[in-house]
C-alpha atoms as a PDB file:
ATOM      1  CA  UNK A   1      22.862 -26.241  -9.682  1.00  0.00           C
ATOM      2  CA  UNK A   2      19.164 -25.265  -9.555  1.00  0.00           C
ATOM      3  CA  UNK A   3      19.765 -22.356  -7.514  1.00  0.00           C
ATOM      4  CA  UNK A   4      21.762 -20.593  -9.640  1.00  0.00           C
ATOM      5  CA  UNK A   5      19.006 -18.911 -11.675  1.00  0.00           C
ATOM      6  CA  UNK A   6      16.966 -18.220  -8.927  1.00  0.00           C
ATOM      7  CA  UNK A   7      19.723 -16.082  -6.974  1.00  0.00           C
ATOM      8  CA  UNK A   8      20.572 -14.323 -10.110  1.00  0.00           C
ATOM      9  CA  UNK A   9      16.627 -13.553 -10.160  1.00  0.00           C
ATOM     10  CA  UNK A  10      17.235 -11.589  -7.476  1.00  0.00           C
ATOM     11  CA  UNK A  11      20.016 -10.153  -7.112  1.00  0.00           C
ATOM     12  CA  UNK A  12      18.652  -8.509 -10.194  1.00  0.00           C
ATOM     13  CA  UNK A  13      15.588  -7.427  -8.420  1.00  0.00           C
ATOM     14  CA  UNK A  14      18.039  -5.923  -5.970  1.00  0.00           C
ATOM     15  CA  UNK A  15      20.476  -4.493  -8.567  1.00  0.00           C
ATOM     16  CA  UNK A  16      17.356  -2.942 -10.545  1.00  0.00           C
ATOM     17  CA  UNK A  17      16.230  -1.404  -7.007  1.00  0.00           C
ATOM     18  CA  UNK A  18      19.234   0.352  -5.993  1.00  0.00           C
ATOM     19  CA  UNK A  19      19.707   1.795  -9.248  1.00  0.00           C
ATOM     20  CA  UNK A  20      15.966   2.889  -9.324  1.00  0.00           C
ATOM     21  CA  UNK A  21      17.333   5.041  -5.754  1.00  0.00           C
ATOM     22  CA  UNK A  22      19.816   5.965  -7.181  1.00  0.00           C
ATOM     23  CA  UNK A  23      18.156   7.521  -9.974  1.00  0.00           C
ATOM     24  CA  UNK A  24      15.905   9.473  -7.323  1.00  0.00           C
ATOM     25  CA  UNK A  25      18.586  10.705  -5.303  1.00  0.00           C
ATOM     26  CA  UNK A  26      19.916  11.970  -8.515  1.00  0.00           C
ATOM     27  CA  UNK A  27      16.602  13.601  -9.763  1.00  0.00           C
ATOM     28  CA  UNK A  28      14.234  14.011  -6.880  1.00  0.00           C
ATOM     29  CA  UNK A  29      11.488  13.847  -9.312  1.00  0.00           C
ATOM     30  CA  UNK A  30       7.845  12.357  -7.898  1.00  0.00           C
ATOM     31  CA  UNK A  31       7.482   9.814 -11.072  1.00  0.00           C
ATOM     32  CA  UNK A  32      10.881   8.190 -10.429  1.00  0.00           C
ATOM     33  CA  UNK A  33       9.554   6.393  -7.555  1.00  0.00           C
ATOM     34  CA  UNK A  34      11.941   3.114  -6.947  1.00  0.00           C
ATOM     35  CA  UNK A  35       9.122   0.754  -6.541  1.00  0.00           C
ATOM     36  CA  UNK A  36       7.688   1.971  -9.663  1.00  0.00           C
ATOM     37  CA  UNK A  37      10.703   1.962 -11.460  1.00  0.00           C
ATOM     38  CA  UNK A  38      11.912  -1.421 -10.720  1.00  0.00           C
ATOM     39  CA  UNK A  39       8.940  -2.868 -11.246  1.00  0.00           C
ATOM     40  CA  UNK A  40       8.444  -1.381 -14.706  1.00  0.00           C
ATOM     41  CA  UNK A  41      11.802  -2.326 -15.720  1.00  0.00           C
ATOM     42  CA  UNK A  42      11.930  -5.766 -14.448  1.00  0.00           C
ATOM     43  CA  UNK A  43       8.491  -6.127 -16.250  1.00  0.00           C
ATOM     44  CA  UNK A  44      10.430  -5.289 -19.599  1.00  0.00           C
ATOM     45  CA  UNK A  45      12.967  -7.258 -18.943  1.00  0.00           C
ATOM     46  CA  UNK A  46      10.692 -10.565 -18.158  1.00  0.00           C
ATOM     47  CA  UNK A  47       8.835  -9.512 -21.499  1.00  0.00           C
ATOM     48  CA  UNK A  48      11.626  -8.942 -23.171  1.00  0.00           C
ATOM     49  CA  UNK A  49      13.410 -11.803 -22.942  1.00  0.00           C
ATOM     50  CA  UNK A  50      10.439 -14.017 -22.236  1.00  0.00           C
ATOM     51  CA  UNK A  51      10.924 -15.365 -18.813  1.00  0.00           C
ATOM     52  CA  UNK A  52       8.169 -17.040 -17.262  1.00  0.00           C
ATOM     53  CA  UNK A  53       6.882 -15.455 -14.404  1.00  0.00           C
ATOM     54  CA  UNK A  54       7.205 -18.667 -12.384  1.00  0.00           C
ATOM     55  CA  UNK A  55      10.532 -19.217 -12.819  1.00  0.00           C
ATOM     56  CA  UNK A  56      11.317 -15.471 -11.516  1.00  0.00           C
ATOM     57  CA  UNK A  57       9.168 -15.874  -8.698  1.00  0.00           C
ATOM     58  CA  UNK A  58      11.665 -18.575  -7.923  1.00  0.00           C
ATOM     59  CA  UNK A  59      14.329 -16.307  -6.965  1.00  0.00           C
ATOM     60  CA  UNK A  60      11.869 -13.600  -6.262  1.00  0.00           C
ATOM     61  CA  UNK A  61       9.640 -14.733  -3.344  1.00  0.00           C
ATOM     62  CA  UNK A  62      12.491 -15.028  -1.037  1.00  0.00           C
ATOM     63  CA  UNK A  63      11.755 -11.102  -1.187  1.00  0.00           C
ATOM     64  CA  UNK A  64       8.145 -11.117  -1.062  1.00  0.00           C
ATOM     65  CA  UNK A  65       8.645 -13.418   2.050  1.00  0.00           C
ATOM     66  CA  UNK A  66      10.187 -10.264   3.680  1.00  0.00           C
ATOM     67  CA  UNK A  67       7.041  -8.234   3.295  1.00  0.00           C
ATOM     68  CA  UNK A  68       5.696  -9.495   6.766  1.00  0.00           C
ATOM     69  CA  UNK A  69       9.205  -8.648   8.465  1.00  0.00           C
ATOM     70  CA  UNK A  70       9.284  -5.116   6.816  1.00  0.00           C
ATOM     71  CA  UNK A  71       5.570  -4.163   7.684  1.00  0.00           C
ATOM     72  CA  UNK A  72       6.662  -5.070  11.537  1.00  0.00           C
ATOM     73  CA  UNK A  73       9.965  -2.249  11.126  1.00  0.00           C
ATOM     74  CA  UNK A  74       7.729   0.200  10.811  1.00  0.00           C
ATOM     75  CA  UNK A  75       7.051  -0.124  14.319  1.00  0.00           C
ATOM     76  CA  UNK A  76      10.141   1.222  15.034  1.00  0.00           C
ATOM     77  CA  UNK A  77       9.461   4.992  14.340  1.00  0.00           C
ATOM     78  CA  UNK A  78       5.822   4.611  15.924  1.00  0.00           C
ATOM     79  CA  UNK A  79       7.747   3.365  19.191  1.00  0.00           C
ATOM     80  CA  UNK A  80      10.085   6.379  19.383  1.00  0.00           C
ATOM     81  CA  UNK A  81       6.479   8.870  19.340  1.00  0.00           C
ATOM     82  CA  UNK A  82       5.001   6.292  21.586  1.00  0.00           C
ATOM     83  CA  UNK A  83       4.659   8.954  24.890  1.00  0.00           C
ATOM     84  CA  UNK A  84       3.242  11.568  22.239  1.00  0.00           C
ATOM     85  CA  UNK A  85       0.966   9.247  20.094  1.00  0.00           C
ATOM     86  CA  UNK A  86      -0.284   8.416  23.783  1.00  0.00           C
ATOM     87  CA  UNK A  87      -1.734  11.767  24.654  1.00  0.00           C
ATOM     88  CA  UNK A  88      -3.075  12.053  20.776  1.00  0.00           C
ATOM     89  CA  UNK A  89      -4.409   8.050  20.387  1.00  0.00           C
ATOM     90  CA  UNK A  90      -8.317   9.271  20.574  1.00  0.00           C
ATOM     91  CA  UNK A  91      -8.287  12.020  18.256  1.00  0.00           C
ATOM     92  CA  UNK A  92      -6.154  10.175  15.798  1.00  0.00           C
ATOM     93  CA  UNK A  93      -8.618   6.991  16.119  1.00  0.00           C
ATOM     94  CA  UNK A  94     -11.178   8.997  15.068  1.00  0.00           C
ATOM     95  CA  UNK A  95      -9.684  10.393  12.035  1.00  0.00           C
ATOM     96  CA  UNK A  96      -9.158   7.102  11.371  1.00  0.00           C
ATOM     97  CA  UNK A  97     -12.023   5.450  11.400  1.00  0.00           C
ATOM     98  CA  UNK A  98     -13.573   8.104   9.461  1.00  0.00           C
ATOM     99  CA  UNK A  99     -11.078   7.575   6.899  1.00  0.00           C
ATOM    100  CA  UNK A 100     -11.365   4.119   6.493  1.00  0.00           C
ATOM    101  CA  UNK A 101     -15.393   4.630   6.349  1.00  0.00           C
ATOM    102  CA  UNK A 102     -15.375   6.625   3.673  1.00  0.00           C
ATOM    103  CA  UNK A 103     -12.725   5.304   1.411  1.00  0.00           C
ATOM    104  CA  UNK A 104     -14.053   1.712   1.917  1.00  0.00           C
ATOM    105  CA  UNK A 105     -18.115   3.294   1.054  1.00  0.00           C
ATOM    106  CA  UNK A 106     -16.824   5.544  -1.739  1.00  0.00           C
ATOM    107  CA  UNK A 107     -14.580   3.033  -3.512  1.00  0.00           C
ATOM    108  CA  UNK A 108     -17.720   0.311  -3.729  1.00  0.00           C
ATOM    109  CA  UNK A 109     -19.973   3.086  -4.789  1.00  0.00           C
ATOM    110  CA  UNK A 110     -18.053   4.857  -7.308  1.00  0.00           C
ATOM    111  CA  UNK A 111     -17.245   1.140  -8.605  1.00  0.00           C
ATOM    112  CA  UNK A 112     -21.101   0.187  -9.014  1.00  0.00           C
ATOM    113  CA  UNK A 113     -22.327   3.552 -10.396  1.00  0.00           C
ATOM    114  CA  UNK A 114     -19.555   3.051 -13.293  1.00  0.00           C
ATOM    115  CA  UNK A 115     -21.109  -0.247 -14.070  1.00  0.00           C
ATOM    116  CA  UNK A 116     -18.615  -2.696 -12.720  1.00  0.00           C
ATOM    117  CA  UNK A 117     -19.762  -6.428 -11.280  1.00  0.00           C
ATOM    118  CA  UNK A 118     -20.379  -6.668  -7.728  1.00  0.00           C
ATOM    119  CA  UNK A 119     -17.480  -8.767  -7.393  1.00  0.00           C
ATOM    120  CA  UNK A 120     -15.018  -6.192  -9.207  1.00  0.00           C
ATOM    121  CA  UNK A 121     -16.507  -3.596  -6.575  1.00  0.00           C
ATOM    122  CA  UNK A 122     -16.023  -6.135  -3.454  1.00  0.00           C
ATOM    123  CA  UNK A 123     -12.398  -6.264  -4.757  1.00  0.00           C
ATOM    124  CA  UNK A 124     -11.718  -3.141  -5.267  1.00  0.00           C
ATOM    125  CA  UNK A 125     -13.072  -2.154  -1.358  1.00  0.00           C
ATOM    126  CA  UNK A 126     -10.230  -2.809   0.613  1.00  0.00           C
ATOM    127  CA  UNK A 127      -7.680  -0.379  -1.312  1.00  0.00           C
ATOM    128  CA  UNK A 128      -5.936   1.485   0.972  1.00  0.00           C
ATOM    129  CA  UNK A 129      -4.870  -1.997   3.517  1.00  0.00           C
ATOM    130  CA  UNK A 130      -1.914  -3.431   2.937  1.00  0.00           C
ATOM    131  CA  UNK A 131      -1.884  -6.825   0.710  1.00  0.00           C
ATOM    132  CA  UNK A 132      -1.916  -9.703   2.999  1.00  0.00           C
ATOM    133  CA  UNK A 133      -5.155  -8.414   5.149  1.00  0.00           C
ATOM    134  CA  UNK A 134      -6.569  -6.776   2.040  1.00  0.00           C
ATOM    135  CA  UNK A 135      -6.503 -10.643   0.376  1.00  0.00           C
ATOM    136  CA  UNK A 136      -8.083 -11.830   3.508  1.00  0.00           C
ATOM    137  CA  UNK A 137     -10.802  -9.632   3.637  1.00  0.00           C
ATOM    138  CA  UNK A 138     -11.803 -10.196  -0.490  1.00  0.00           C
ATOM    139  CA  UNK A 139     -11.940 -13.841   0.349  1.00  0.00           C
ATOM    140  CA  UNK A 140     -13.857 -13.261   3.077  1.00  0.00           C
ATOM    141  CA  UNK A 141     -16.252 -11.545   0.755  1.00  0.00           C
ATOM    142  CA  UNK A 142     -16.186 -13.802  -1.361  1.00  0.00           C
ATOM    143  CA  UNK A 143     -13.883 -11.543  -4.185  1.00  0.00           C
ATOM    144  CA  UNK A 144     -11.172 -12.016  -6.110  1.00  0.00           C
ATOM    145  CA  UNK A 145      -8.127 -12.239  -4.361  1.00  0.00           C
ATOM    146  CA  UNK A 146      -5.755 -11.162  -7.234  1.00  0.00           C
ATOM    147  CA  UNK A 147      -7.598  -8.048  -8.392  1.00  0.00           C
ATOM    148  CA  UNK A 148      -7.698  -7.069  -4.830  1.00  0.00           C
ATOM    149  CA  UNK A 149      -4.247  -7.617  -4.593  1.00  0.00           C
ATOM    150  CA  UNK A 150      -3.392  -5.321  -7.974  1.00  0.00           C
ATOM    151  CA  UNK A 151      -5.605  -2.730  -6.329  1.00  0.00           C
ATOM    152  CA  UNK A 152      -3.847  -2.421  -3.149  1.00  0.00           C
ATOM    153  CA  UNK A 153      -0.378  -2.219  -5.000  1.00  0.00           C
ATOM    154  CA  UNK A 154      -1.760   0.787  -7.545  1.00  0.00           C
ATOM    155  CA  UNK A 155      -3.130   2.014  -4.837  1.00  0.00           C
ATOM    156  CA  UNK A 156       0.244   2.420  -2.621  1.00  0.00           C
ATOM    157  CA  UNK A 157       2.056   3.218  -5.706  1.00  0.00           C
ATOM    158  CA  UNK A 158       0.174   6.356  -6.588  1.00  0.00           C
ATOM    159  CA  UNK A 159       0.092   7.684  -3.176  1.00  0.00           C
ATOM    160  CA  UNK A 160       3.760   7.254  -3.018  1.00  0.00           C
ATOM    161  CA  UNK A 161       4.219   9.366  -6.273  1.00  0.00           C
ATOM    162  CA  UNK A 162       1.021  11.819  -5.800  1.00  0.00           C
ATOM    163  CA  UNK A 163       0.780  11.719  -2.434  1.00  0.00           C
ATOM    164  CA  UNK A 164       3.466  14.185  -0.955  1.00  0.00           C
ATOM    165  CA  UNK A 165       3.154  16.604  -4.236  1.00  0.00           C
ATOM    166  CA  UNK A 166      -0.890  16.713  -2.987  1.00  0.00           C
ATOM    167  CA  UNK A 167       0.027  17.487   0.505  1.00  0.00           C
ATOM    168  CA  UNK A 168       2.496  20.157  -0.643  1.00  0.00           C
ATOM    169  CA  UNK A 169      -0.497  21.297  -2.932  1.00  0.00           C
ATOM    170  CA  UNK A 170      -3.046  21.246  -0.467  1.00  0.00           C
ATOM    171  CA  UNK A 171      -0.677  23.520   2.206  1.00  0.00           C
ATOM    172  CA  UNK A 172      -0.713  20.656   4.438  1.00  0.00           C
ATOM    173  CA  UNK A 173       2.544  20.890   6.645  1.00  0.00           C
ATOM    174  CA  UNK A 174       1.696  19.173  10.358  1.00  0.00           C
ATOM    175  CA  UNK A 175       3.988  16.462  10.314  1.00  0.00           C
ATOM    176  CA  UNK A 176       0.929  14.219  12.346  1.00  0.00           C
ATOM    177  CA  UNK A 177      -1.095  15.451   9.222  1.00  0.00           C
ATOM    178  CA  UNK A 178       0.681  14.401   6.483  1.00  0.00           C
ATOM    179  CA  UNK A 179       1.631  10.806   8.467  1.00  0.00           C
ATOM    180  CA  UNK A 180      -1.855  10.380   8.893  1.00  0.00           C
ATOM    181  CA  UNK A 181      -3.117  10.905   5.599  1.00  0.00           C
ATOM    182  CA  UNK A 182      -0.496   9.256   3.982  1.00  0.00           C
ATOM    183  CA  UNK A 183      -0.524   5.766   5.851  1.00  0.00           C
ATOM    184  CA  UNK A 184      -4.426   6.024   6.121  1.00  0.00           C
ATOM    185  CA  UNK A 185      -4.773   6.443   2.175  1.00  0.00           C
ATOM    186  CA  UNK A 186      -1.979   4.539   0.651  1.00  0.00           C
ATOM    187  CA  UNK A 187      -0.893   2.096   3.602  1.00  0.00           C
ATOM    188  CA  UNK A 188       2.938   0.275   3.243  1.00  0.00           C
ATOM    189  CA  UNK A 189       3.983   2.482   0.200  1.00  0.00           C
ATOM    190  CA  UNK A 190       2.860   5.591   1.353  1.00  0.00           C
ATOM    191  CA  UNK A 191       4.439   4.953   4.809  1.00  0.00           C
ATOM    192  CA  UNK A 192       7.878   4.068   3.264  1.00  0.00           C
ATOM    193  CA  UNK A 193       7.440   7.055   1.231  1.00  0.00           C
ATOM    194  CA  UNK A 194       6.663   9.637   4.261  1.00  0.00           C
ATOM    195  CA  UNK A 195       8.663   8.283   7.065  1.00  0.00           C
ATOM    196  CA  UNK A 196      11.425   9.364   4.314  1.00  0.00           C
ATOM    197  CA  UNK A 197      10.049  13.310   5.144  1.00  0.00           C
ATOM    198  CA  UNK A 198      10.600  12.193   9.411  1.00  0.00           C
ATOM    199  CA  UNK A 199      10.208   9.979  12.352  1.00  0.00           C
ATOM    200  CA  UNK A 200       7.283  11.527  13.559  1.00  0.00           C
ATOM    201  CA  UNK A 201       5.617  11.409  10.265  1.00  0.00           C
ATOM    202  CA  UNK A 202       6.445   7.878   9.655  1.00  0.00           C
ATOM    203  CA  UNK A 203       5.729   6.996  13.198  1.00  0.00           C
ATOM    204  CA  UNK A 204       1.874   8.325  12.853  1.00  0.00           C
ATOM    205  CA  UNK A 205       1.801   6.689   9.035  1.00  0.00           C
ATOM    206  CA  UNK A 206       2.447   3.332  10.480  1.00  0.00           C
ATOM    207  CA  UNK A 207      -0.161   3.851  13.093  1.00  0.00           C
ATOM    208  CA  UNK A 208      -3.181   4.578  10.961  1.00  0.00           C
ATOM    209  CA  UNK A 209      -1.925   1.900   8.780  1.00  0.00           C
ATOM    210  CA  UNK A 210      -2.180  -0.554  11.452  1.00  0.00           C
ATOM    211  CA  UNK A 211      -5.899   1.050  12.342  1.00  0.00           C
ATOM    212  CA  UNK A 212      -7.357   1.324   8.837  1.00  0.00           C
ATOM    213  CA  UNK A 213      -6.010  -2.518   8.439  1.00  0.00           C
ATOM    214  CA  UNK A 214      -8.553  -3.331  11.531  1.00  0.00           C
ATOM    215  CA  UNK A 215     -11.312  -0.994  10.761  1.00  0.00           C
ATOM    216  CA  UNK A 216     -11.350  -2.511   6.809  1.00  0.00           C
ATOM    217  CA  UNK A 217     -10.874  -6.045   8.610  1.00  0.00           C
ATOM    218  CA  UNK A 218     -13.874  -5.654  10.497  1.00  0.00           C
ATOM    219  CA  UNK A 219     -15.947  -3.142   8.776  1.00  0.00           C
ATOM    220  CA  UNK A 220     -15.611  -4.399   5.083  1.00  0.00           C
ATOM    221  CA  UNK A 221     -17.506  -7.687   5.641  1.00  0.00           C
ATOM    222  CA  UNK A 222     -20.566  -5.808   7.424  1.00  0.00           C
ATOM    223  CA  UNK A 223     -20.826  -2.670   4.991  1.00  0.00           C
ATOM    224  CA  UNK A 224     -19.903  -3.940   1.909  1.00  0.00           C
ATOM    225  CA  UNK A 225     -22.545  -6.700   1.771  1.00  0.00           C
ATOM    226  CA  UNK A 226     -24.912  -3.652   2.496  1.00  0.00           C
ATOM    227  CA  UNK A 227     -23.471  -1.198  -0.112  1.00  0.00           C
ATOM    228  CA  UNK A 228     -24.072  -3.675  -2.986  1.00  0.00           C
ATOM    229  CA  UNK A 229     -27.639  -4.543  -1.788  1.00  0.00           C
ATOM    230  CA  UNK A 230     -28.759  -0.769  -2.462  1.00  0.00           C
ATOM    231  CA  UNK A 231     -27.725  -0.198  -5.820  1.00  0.00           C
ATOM    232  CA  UNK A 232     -28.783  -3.742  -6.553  1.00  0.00           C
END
């Protein structure tokens, strides 16, 4: 009967979940984010009644293991705008890339002119990628996996709370716009968050998800190494 606490495990994950939506649709409030709430709750409940973390992650990783199935659905919304992302695909390339440039160059730099270690900064780099190829590319760098890992999830967490109150703030409307900015900046989270707003916002978030995930995949190991020997 060794299954029995891991399925309770999660269906509690997925009982604390749904009532986390449930509390937005009531609300609509920014901070009630259901990741965030779930994950703060199940946190106090693991604390509270002093669970091991292992022993959840029995029950829990048959969710994690859907992270990789999830990430592919959000082709779906990038396939119904394929004929229009089509005509668009250089410009929004571009954007892109510079994105991913400068978020990869000012996250090491901002990290070394605080003082941190050049391995704090290296795991910090990679951000705004989504976990697994954000964990590949700290390895590759030679990083630390799990603070890389914490990164990327406080990183898709804010931008799913801040994100779409920024936009708003900003005046940015253009449904392209605000896909772009918020898959580019806050990758899974953020895209989960916007394609909420529309298709054709979701279907743009998921594409400069996918082409920040390269860029950083590629770019990272070349201009990171290079970053840390200036301010050596």
């Amino acid at each position: 009967m060794n299954w029995i606490m891991p399925l309770f495990y999660l269906l509690l994950t997925v009982a604390v979940y749904l009532g986390a939506m449930a509390l937005q649709k009531r609300w609509n409030h920014p901070l009630l984010n259901p990741v965030l709430i779930a994950l703060l709750v199940l946190v106090a409940i693991l604390l509270g009644f002093d669970i091991p973390y292992q022993d959840y992650q029995a029950g829990g990783h048959w969710l994690s293991d859907l992270l990789a199935p999830s990430v592919v659905a959000l082709g779906v919304p990038l396939y119904k705008q394929l004929k229009q992302i089509r005509r668009e695909l250089p410009g929004v390339l571009m954007v892109v890339t510079l994105s991913t440039l400068f978020a990869l160059m000012s996250t090491v730099i901002l990290a070394l002119l605080v003082g941190a270690a050049n391995e704090i900064a290296v795991s910090l780099a990679p951000k705004s990628v989504t976990t697994p190829i954000a964990v590949m590319i700290v390895e590759q760098m030679n990083g630390t996996p799990s603070l890389g890992a914490i990164a990327v999830i406080v990183t898709g967490l804010v931008g799913a709370i801040a994100g779409i109150p920024v936009l708003n703030w900003m005046k940015i409307t253009e449904p392209k716009s605000r896909g772009i900015a918020m898959g580019t900046a806050c990758h899974a989270l953020g895209t989960a968050r916007i394609v909420q707003e529309g298709g054709e916002q979701g279907a743009y978030s998921a594409l400069s998800l996918v082409i920040s995930a390269t860029i950083s995949a590629i770019i990272a190991p070349l201009m990171v190494p290079v970053l840390l020997q200036w301010f050596a």
